[in-house]
Protein backbone atom coordinates (compact mmCIF):
# COMPACT_ATOMS: atom_id res chain seq x y z
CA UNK A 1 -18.76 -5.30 17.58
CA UNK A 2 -19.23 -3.11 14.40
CA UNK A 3 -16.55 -2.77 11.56
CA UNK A 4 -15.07 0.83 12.60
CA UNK A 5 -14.66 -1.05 16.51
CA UNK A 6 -12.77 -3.82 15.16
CA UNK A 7 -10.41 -2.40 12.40
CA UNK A 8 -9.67 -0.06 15.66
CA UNK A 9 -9.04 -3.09 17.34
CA UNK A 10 -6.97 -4.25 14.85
CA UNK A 11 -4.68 -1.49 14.34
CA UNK A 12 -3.63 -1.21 18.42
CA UNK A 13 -3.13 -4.93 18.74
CA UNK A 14 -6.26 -5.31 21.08
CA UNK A 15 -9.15 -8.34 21.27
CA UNK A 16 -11.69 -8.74 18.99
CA UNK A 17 -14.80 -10.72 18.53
CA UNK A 18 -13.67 -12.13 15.02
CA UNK A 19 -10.74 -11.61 12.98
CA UNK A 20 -11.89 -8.48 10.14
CA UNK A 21 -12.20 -9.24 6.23
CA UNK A 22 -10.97 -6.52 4.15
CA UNK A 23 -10.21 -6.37 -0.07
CA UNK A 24 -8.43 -3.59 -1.44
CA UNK A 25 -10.82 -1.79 -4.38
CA UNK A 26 -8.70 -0.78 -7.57
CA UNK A 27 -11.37 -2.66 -9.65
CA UNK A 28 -11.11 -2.76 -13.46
CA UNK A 29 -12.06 0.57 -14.75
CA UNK A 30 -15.81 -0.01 -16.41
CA UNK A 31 -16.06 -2.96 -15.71
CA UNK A 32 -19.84 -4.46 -14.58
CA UNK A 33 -19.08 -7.54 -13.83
CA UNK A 34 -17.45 -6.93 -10.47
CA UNK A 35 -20.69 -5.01 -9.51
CA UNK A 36 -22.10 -8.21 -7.48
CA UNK A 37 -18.56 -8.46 -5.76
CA UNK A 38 -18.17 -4.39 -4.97
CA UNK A 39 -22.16 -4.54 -3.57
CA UNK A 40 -21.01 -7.92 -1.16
CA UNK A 41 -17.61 -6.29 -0.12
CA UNK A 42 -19.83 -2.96 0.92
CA UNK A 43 -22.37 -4.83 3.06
CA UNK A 44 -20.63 -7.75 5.12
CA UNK A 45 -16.60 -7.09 4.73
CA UNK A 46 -14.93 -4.45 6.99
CA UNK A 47 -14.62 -1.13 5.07
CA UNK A 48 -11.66 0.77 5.04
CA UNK A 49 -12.06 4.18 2.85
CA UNK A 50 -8.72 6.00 1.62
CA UNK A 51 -8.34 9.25 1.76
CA UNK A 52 -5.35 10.09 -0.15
CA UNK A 53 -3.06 13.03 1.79
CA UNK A 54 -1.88 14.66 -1.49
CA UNK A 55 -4.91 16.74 -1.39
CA UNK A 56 -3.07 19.27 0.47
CA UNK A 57 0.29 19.26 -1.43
CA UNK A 58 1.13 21.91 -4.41
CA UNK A 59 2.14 19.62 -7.17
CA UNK A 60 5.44 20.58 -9.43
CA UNK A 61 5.21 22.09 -12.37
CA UNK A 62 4.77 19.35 -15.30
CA UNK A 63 2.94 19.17 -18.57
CA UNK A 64 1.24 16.47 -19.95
CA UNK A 65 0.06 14.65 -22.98
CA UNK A 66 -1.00 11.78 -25.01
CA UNK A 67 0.28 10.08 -28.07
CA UNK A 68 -1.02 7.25 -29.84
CA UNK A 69 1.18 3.79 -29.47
CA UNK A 70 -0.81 0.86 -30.73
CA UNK A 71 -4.44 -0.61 -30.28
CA UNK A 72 -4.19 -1.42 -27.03
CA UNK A 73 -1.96 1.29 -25.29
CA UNK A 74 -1.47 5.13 -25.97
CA UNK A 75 1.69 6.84 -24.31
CA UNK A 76 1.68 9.05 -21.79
CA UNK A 77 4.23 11.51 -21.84
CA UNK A 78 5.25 13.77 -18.65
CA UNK A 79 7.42 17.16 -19.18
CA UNK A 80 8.74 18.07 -15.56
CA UNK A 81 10.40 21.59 -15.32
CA UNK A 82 12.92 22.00 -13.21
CA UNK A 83 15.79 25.27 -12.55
CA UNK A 84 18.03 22.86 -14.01
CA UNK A 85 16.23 22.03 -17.31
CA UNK A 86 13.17 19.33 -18.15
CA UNK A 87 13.03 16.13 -17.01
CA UNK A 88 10.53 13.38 -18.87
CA UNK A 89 8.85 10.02 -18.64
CA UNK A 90 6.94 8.00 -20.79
CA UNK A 91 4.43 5.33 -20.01
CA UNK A 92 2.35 3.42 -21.97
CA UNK A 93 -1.13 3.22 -20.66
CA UNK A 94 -3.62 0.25 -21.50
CA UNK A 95 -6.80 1.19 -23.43
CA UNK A 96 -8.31 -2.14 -22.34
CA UNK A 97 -7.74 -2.68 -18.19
CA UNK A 98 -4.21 -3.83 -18.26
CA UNK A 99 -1.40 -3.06 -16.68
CA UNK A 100 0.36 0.15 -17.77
CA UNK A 101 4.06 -0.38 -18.36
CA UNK A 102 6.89 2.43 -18.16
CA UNK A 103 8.91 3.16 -21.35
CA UNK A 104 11.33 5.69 -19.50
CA UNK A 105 11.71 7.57 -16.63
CA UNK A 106 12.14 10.86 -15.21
CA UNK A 107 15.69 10.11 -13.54
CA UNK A 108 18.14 7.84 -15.66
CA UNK A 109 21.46 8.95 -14.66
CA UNK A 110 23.33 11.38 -11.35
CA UNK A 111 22.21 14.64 -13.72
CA UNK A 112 18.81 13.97 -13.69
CA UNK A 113 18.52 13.40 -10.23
CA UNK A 114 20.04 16.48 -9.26
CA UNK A 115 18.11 18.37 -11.30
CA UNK A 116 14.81 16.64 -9.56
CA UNK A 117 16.40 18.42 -6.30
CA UNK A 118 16.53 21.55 -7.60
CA UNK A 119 12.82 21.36 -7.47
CA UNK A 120 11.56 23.91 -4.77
CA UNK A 121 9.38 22.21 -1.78
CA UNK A 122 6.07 21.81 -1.93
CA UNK A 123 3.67 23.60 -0.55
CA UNK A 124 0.58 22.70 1.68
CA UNK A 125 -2.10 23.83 0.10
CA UNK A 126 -6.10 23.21 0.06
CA UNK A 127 -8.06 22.08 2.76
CA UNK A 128 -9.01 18.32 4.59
CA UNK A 129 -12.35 18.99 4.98
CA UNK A 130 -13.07 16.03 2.59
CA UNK A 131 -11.74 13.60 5.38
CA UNK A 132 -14.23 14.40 7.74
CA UNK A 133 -17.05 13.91 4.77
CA UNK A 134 -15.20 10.50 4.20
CA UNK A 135 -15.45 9.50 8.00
CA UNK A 136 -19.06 10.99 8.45
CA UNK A 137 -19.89 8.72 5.16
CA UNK A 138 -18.13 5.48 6.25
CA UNK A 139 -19.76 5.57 10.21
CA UNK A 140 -20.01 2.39 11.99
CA UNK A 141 -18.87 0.27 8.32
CA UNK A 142 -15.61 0.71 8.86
CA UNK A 143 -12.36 3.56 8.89
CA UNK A 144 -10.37 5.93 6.79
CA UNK A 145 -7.54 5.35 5.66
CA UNK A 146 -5.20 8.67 5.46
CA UNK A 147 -2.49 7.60 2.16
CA UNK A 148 0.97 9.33 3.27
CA UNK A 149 1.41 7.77 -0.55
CA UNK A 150 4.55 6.21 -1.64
CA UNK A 151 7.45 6.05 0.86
CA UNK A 152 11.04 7.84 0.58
CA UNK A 153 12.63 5.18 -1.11
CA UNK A 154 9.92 4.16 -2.77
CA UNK A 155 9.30 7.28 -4.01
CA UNK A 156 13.17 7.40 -5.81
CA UNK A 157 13.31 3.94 -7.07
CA UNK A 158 9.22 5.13 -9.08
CA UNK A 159 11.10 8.55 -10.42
CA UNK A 160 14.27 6.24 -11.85
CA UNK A 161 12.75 2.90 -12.27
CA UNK A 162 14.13 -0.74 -11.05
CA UNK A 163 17.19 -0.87 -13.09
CA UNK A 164 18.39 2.96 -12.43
CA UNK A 165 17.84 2.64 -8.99
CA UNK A 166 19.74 -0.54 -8.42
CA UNK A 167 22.64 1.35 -10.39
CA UNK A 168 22.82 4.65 -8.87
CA UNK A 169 22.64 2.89 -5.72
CA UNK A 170 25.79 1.58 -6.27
CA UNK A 171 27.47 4.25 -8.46
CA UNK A 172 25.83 7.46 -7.02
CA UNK A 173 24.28 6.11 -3.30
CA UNK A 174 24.69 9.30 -1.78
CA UNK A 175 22.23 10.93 -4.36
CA UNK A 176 19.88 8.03 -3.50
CA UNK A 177 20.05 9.66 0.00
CA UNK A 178 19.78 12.94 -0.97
CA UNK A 179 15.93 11.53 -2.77
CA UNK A 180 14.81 9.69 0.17
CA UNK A 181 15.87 12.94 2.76
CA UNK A 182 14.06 15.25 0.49
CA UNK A 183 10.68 13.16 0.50
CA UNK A 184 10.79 12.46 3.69
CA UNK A 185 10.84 15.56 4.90
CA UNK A 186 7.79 16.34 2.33
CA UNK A 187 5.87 13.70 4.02
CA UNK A 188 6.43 15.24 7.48
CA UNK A 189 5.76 18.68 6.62
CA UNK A 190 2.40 17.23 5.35
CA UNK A 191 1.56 14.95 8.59
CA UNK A 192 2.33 17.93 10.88
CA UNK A 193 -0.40 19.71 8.40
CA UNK A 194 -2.39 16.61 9.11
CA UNK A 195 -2.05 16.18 13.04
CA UNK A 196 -2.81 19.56 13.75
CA UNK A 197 -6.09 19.79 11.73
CA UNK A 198 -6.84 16.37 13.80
CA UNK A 199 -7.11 14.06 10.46
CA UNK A 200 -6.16 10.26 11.64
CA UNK A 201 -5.19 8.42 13.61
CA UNK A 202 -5.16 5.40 10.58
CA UNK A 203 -1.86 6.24 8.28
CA UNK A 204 -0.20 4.05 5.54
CA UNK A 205 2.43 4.00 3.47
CA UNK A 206 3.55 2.06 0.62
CA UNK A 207 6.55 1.38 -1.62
CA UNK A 208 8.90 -0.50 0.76
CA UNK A 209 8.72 -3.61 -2.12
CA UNK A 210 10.94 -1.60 -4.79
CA UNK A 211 14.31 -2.01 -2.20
CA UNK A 212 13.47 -5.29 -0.81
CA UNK A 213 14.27 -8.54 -0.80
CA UNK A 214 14.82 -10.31 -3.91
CA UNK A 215 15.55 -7.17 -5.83
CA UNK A 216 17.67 -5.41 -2.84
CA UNK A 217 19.34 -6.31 0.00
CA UNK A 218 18.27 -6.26 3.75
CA UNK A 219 20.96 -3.77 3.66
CA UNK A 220 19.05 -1.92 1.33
CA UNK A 221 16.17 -2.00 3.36
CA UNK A 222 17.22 -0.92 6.06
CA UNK A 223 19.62 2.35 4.01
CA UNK A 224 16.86 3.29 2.20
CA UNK A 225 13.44 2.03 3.75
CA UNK A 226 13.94 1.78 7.57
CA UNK A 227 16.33 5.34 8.11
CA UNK A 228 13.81 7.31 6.24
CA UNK A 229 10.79 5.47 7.35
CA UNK A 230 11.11 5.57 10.87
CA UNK A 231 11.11 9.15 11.83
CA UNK A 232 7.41 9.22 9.86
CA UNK A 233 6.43 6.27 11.86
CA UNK A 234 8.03 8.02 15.29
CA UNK A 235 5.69 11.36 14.49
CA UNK A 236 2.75 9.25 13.68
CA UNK A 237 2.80 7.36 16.94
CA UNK A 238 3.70 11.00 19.05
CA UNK A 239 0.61 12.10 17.70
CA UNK A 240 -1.65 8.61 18.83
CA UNK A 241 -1.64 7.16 15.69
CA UNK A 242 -0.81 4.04 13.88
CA UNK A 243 0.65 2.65 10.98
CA UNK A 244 -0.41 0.56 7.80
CA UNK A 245 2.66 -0.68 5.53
CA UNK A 246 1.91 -2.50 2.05
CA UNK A 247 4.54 -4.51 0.78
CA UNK A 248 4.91 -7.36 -1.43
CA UNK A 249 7.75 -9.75 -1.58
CA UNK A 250 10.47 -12.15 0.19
CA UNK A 251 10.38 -10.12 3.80
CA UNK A 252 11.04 -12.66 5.86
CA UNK A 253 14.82 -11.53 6.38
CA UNK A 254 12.98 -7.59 6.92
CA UNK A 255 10.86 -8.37 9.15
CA UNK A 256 12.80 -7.44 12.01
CA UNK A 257 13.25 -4.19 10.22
CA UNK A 258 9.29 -3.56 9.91
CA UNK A 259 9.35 -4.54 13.87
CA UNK A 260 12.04 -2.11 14.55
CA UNK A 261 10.32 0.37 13.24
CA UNK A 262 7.16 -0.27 14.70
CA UNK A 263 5.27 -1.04 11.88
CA UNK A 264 1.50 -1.70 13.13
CA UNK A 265 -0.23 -3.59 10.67
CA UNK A 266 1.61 -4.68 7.49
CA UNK A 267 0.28 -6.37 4.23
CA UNK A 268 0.51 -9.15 2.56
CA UNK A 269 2.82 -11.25 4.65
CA UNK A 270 3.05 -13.71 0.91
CA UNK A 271 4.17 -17.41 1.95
CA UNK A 272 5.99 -19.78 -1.56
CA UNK A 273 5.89 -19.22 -4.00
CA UNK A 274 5.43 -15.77 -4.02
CA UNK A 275 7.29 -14.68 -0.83
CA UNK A 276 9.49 -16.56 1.65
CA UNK A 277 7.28 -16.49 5.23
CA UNK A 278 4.25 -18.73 6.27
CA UNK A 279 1.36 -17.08 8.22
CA UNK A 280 2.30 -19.49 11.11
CA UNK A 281 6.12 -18.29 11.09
CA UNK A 282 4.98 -14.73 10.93
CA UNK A 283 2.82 -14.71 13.71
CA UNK A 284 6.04 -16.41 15.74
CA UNK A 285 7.57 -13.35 15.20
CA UNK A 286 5.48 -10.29 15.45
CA UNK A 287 2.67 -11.51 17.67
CA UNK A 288 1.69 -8.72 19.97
CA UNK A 289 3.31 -6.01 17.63
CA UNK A 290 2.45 -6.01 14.09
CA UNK A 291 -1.43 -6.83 12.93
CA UNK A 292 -1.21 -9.58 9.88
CA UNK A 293 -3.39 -8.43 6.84
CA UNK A 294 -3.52 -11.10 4.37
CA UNK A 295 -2.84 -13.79 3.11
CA UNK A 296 -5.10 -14.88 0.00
CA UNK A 297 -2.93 -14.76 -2.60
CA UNK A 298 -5.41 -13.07 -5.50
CA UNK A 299 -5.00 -15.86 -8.36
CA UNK A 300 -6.38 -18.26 -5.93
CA UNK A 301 -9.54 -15.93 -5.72
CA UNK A 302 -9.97 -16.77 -9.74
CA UNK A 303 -8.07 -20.06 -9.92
CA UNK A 304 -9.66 -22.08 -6.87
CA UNK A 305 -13.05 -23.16 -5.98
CA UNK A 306 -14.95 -21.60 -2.99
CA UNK A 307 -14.45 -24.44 -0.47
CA UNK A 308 -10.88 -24.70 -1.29
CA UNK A 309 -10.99 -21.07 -0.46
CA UNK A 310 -12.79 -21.76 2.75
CA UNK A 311 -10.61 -23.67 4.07
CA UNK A 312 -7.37 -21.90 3.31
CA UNK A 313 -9.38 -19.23 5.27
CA UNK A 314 -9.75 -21.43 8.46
CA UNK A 315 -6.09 -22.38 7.96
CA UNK A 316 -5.39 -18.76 8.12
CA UNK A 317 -7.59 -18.12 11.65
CA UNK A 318 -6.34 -21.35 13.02
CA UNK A 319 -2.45 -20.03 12.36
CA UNK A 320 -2.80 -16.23 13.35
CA UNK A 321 -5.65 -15.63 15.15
CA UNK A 322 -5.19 -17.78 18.25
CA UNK A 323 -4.55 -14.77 20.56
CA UNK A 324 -8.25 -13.19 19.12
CA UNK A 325 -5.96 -10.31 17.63
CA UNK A 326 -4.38 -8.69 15.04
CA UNK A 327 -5.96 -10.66 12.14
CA UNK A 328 -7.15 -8.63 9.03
CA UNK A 329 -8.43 -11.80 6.60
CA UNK A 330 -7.22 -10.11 3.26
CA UNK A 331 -6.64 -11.48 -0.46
CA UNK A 332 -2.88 -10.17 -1.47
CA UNK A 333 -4.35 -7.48 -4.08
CA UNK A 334 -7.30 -5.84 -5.48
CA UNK A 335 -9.19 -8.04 -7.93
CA UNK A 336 -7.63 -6.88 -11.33
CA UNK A 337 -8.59 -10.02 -14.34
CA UNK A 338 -11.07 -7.50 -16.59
CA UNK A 339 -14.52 -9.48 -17.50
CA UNK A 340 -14.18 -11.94 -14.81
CA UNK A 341 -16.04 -10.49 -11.31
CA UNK A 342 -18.65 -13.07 -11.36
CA UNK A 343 -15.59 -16.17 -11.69
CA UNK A 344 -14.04 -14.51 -8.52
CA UNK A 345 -17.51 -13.65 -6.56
CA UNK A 346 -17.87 -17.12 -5.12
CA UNK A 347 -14.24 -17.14 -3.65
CA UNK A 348 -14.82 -13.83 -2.29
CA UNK A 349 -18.12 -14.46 -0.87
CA UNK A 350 -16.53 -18.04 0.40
CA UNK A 351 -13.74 -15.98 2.40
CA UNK A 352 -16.03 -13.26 3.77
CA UNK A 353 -18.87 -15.49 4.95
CA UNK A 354 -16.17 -17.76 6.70
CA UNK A 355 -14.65 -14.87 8.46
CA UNK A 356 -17.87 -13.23 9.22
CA UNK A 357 -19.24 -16.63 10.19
CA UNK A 358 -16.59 -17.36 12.83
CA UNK A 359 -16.58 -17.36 16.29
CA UNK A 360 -13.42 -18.54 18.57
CA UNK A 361 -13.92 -21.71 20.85
């Protein structure tokens, strides 16, 4: 079976030879010591190519530019005009690999958010001719991946920022609403773009983390992720395809919200510390209806050795894969420590070889 058959597989919940391996790729920027690690992920693992859908949306009308901070980080600074005046954020981006951090943000109070709706629609624009390059490029190694981007909500709580959201979505909820409404019909407008030029049938979305559990409520979730989410997910499936959800955190008291809204394959499914839900108890629940994709958590892939790696693989198989479906053996994020690539190549090759290795008894 090659990699494009089984991520298929995978995807509609059908049998497959072997469970797939999988990394995400947001590498350190420049940095050569992953270059063993990218060159073993491109010729054993099961590829997976995004192709990001914002290709074909008119972006608003911003300026930018840079300003220096400190050694490390510069700022970034973002002027977004609107009919109802400029709107700005600041972040401070890392010079050296890090993580960049956000000073302010573009909506900090009920004002600012209106004035973000006064922005007119965008407009499709630009071609998706590059998708087809992508899938002629990727053949038998794999799928693409079509990026609907960040979600409603997770689109509002980026544009005010953790603390802002969580208060205008007590203050001010209907304008939280009015955010989510507005994107999601911006990401529908786009997939009807998308469905009729036949790009697909592999979607994902992302962004469901900023109003979940144990910043937000399940209440939350299911105001501001599941309402808006659902009709995206509905259109996706009209049109024969299926869904890929990234999202981090406690989900075990979601999860029946991902199921309702027939969520197909959903990452990383994090067991303690880091989330609340073994790979054992999530497989209880969404066998037959939501693919696992996970669960290495990503400091184990610098911290551990490469048996100990191995056999938290098996573990993993043994736990989820006993129906020979619906297993995508994934590490819980991209490999992100700058200089070390050749301290995490052994764990990576540990987990892929395992996988690959592996046949069911």
């Amino acid at each position: 079976m090659n990699s494009r058959e089984r991520l298929r597989r995978c995807f509609f919940y059908e049998e497959m030879d072997r469970p797939a391996v999988y990394s995400r790729r947001g590498f350190p920027g420049d940095d050569p010591t992953y270059d063993g690690l990218k060159e073993y992920l491109a010729e054993y693992s099961d590829l997976k190519y995004t192709w990001s859908s914002s290709r074909i949306v008119e972006t608003f009308p911003a300026e930018t530019h840079t300003e220096e901070y400190s050694e490390g980080y510069e700022r970034l600074v973002t002027v977004l005009h609107t009919p109802e005046g400029d709107l700005t954020s600041v972040r401070l981006v890392s010079r050296k690999g890090q993580p960049d951090m956000d000073e302010t943000f573009f909506i900090e109070s009920r004002k600012d958010a209106e004035a973000y709706l006064s922005l007119p629609v965008p407009e499709i624009t630009g071609n998706v001719s590059s998708f087809f390059e992508e899938e002629k490029n990727i053949g038998e190694r794999g799928i693409v991946d079509v990026s609907l981007g960040l979600n409603p909500a997770g689109t509002a709580a980026s544009l005010a920022g953790t603390e802002n959201f969580a208060l205008l979505s007590v203050t001010d909820r209907d304008i939280i609403h009015e955010l989510c409404a507005r994107k999601r019909d911006v990401i529908l407008q786009r997939l009807e773009c998308l469905i009729e030029n036949n790009v697909g049938p592999f979607f994902s979305m992302l962004g469901q983390e900023y109003v979940a559990p144990p910043i937000h409520s399940p209440k939350d979730f299911r105001d501001f992720n599941f309402k808006y989410d659902r009709p995206i997910i509905e259109r996706v499936h009209e049109a024969g395809g299926r869904m890929h959800i990234h999202c981090h955190g406690r989900i075990k008291t979601v999860l029946d919200a991902f199921l309702e809204m027939e969520t197909d394959v959903l990452h990383p499914f994090e067991a303690p510390p880091m989330g609340d839900i073994t790979p054992k108890e999530a497989k209880e629940k969404i066998r037959g209806r939501i693919c696992f994709e996970g669960n290495i958590q990503i400091a184990d892939m610098y911290e551990q050795t490469p048996e100990e790696i191995r056999e938290q693989t098996l573990a993993l198989i043994h736990d989820v894969f006993d129906d020979s479906r619906g297993l995508i053996v994934c590490p819980s994020a991209s490999p992100y420590l700058r200089g070390e690539g050749q301290t995490c190549f052994p764990q990576y090759k540990a987990m892929i070889d395992t996988v690959v290795n592996f046949r069911p008894s």
